[in-house]
C-alpha atoms as a PDB file:
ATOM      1  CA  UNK A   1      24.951 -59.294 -16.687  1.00  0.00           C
ATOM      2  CA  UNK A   2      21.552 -59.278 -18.370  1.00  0.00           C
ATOM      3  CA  UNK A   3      21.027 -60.882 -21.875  1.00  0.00           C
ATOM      4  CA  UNK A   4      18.595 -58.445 -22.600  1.00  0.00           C
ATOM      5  CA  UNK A   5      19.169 -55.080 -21.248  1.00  0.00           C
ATOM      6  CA  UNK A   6      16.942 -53.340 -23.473  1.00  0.00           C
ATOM      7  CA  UNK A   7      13.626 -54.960 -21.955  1.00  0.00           C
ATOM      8  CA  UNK A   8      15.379 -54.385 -18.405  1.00  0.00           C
ATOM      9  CA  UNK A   9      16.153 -50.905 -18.968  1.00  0.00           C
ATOM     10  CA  UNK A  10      12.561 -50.165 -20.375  1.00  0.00           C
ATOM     11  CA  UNK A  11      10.849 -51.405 -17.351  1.00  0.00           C
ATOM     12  CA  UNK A  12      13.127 -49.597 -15.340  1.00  0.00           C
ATOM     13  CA  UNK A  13      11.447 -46.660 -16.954  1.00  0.00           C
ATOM     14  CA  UNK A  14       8.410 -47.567 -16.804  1.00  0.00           C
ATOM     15  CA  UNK A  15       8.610 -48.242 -13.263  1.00  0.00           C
ATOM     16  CA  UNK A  16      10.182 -44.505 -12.580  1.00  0.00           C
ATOM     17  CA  UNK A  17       7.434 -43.351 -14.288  1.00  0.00           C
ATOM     18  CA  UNK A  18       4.852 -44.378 -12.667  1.00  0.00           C
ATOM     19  CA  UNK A  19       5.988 -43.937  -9.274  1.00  0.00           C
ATOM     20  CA  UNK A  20       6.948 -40.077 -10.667  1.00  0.00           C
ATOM     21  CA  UNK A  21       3.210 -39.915 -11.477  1.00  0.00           C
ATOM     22  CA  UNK A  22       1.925 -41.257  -8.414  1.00  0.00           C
ATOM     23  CA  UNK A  23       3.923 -38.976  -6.033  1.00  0.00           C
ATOM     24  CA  UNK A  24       3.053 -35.931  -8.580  1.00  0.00           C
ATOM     25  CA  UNK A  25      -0.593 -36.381  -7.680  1.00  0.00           C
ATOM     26  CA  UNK A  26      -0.177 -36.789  -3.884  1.00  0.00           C
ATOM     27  CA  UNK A  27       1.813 -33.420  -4.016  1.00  0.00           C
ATOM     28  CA  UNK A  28      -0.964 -31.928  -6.254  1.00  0.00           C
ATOM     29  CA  UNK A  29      -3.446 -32.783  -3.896  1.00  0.00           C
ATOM     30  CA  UNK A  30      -1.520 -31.975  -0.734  1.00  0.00           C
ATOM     31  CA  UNK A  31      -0.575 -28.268  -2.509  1.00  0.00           C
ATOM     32  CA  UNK A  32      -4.773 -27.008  -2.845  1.00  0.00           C
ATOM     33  CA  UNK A  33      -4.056 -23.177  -3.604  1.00  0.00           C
ATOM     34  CA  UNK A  34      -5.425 -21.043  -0.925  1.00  0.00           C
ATOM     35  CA  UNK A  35      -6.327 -17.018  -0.581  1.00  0.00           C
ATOM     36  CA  UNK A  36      -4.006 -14.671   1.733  1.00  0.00           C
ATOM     37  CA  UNK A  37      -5.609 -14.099   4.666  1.00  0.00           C
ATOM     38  CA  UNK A  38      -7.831 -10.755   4.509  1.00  0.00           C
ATOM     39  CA  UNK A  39      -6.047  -7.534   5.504  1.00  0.00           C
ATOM     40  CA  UNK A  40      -6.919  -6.456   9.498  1.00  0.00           C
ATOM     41  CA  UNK A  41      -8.905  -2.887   9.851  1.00  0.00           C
ATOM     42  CA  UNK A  42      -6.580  -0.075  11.078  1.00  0.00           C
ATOM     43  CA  UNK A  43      -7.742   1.987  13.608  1.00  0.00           C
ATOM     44  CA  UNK A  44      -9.493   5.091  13.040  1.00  0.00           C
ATOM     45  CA  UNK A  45      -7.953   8.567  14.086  1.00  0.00           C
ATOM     46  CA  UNK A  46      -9.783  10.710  16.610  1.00  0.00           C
ATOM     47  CA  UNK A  47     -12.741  12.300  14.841  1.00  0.00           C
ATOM     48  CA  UNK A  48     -10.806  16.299  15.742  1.00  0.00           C
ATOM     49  CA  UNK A  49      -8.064  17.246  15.740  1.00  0.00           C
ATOM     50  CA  UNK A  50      -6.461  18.639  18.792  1.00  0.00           C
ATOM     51  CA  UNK A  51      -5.266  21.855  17.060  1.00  0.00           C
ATOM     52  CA  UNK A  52      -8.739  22.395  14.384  1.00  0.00           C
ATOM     53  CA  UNK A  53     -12.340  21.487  13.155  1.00  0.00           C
ATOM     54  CA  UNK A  54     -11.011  19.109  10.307  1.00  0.00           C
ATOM     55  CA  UNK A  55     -13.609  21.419   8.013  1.00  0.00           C
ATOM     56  CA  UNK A  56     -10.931  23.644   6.186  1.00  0.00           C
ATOM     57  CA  UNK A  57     -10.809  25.998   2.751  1.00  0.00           C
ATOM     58  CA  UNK A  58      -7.627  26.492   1.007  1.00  0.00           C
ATOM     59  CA  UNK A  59      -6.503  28.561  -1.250  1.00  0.00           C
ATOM     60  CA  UNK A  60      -3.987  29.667  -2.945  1.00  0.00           C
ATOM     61  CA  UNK A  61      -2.157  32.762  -5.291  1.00  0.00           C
ATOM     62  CA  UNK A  62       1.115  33.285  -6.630  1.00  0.00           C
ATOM     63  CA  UNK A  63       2.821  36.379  -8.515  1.00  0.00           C
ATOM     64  CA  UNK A  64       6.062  37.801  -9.079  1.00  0.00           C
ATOM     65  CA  UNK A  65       6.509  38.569  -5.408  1.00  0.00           C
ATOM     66  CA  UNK A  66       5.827  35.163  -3.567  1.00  0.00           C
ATOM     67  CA  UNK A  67       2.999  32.235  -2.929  1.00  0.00           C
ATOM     68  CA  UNK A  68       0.752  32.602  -0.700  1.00  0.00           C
ATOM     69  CA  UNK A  69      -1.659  30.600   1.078  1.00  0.00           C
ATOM     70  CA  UNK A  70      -4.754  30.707   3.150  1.00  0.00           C
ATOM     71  CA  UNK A  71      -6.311  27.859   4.971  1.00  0.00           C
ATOM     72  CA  UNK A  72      -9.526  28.785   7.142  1.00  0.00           C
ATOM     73  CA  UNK A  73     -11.005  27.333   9.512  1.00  0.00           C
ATOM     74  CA  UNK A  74     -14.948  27.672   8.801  1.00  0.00           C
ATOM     75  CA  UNK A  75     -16.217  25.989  12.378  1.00  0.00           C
ATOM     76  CA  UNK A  76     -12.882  27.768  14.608  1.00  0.00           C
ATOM     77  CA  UNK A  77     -13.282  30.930  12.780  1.00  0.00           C
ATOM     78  CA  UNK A  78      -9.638  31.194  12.535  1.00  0.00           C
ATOM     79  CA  UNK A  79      -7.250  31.655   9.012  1.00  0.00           C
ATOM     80  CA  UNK A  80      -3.782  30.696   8.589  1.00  0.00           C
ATOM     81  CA  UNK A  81      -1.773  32.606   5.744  1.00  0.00           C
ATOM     82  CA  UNK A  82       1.307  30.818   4.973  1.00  0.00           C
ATOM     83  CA  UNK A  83       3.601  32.927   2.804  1.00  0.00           C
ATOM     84  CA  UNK A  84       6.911  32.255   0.999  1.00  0.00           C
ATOM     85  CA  UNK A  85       8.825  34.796  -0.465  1.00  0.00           C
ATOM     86  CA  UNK A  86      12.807  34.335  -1.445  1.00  0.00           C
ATOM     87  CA  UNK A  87      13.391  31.789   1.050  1.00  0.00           C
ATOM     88  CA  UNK A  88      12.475  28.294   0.777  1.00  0.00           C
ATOM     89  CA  UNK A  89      10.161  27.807   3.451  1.00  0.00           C
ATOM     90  CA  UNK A  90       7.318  28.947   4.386  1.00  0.00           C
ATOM     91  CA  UNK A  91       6.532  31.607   6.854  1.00  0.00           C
ATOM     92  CA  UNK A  92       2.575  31.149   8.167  1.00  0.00           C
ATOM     93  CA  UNK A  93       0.867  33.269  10.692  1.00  0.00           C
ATOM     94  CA  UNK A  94      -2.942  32.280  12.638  1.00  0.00           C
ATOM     95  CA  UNK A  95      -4.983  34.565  13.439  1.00  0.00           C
ATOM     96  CA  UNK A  96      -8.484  34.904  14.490  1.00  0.00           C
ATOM     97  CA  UNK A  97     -11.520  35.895  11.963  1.00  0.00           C
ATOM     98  CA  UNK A  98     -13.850  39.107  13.653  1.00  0.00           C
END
């Protein structure tokens, strides 16, 4: 055995350390942080849609008897009145402006 294991022992350390330190720079510069690639464009929906103009106006009323509501069609000249009474859907109906 060593006569002087204290001296040993510290350059053990030492030597631990060092190497410690070395590899810890090698893996900082092997890690360089880098940005998520940028998000892909989806593809845009047909312009119209098959069953209107996409150029609504909605509205909308309420009382003790039921909701109601309108959506017309300004380019189709059509209006769609969606109505719910007691149920819980809604009942609509299209029909044609003169």
């Amino acid at each position: 055995m060593l006569k002087r294991p204290a001296p040993a022992l510290l350059l053990v350390l030492i030597a631990t350390g060092m190497l410690l330190v070395g590899t810890g720079t090698v893996l900082a510069q092997a890690t360089t942080p880098s940005l998520p690639a940028a998000p892909q464009p989806t593809p845009r929906l047909p312009q119209g849609s098959p069953g209107g103009s996409s150029n609504y106006v909605v509205s909308a009323a309420a009382n003790e008897h039921g909701s109601f509501l309108w959506v017309v069609d300004s380019i189709q000249h059509v209006v769609t009145l969606c109505e719910k009474s007691d149920s819980k859907d809604f009942i609509c109906t299209k029909k044609p402006l003169p």
